[in-house]
Every structure is written in C-alpha cells, then in structure tokens.
Protein backbone atom coordinates (compact mmCIF):
# COMPACT_ATOMS: atom_id res chain seq x y z
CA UNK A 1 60.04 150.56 169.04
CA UNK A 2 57.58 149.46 171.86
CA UNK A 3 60.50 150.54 174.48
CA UNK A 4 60.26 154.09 173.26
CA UNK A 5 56.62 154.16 173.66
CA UNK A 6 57.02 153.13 177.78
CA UNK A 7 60.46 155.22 177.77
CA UNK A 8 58.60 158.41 176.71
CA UNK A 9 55.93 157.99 179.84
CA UNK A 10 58.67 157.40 182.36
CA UNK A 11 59.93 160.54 184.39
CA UNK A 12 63.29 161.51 184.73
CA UNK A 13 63.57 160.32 188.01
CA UNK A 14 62.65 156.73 186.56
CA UNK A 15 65.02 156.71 183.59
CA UNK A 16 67.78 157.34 186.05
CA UNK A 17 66.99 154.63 187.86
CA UNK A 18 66.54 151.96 184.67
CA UNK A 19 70.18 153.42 183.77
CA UNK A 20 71.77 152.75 186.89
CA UNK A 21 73.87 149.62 186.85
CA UNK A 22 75.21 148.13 189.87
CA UNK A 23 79.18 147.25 188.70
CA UNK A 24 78.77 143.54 190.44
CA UNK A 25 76.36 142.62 188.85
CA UNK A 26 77.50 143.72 185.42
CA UNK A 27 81.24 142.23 186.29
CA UNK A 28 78.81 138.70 186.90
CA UNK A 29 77.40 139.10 183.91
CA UNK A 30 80.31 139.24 181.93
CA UNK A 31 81.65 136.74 183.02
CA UNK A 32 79.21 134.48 182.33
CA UNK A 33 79.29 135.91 178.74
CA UNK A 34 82.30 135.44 178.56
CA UNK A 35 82.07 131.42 179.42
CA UNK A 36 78.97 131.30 177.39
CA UNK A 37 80.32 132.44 174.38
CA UNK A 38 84.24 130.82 175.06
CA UNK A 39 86.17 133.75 174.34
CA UNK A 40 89.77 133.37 174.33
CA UNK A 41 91.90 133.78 177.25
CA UNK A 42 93.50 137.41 175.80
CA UNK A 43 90.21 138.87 174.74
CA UNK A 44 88.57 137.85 178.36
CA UNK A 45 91.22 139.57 179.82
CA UNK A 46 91.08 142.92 177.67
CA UNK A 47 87.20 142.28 178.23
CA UNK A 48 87.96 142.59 182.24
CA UNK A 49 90.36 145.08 181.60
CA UNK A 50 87.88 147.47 180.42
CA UNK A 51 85.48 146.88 183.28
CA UNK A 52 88.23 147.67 185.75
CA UNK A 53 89.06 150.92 183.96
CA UNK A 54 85.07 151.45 183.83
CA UNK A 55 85.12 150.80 187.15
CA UNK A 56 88.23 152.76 188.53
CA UNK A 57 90.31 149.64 189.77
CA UNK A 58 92.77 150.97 186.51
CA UNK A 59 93.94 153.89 185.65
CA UNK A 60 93.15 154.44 182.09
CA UNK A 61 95.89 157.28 181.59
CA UNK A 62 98.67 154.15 181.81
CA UNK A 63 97.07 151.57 180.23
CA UNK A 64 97.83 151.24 176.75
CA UNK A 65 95.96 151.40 173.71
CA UNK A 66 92.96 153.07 175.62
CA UNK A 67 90.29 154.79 173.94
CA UNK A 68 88.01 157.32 175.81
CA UNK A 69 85.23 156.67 173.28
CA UNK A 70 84.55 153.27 174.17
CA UNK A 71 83.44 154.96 177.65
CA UNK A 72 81.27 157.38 176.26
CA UNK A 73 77.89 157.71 178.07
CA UNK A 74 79.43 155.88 181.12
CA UNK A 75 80.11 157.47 184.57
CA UNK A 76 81.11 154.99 187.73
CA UNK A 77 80.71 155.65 190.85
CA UNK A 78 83.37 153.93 192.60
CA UNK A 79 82.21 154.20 196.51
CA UNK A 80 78.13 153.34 195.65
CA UNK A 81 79.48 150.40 193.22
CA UNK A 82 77.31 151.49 190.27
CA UNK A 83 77.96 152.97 186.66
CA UNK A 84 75.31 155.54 185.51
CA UNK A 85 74.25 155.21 181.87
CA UNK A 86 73.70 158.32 179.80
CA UNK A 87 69.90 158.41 179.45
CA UNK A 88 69.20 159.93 176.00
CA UNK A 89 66.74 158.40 174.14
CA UNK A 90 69.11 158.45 171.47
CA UNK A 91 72.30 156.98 173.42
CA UNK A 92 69.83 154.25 174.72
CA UNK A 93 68.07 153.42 171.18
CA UNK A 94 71.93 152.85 169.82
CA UNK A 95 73.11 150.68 173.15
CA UNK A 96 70.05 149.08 172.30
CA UNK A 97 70.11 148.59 168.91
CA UNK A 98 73.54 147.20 169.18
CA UNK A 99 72.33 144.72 171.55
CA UNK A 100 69.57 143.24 169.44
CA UNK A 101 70.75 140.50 167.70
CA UNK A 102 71.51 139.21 171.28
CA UNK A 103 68.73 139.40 172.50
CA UNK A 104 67.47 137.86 169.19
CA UNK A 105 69.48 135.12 169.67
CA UNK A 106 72.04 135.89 166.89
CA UNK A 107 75.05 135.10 168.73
C-alpha cells in the first residue's frame, strides 16, 4: 500500500513518466528472465513473440492465436522506442499486484 500513498502525491505529468517504458530495455529484461528462470525454447519464443507484436515488429492481425486483452493498458510507440503504460491507479495496483510474489521472491 505504501506505493499508493507516494502515487497519490505525484502529478500527472510524473505518473506518465514512471509509466513510460523504454522497449530495449524491457526486451533486456526479458531476456534475462527468461535465462533466469530456464523457460523452454517454445514458450521463450511466444514470450518474444508478444514483445514484437507489443512492439510493432509483428502484425498481430496474422499471427495466430492472438488475444487483444493481453495488450490491454499498453500503447508503443514504435519511432521513440517506448511503450506507455495505462496509469490508473487501479490498472497499476493489478500490474502490481500480479508482480508481487516476484518481487517477493516467490518464483
């Protein structure tokens, strides 16, 4: 809850700038995820597949089995390199909350 407390005193201006990703970053991150936790060579591959569509590199109207909710709350922007989360308080608190036992150490 302490993140809501410091989220509630930011501005707007501020939020958008926590929420802004920059896609290299995030692709380096999975990846090392992805080594860390020695997922198999299919899943990595749907797991990179999904950051390309995220990313626009794929276009998700011919790749199968896609699902437009997985990229709820997500908007890239291809030329700056960088995906926007949505900033709700609510959309962050479940991203968040999904994320715990990471951060935890659960997995």
């Amino acid at each position: 809850g302490s993140w809501m407390d410091v989220w509630e005193l930011m501005s707007q201006e501020c939020r958008d700038e926590v929420v802004l990703i920059d896609s290299t970053s995030l692709l380096e991150t999975l990846e090392t995820y992805l080594r860390k936790h020695r997922f198999c060579t299919d899943c990595k591959n749907k797991v990179l597949r999904a950051y390309n569509i995220l990313v626009g590199d794929l276009d998700c109207s011919k790749e199968k089995g896609y699902c437009a909710a997985l990229y709820e709350g997500l908007r890239c922007c291809p030329h700056e390199r960088h995906i926007h989360v949505c900033c709700e308080t609510d959309f962050i608190a479940h991203l968040l909350g999904r994320a715990e036992p990471e951060f935890a150490g659960g997995y």
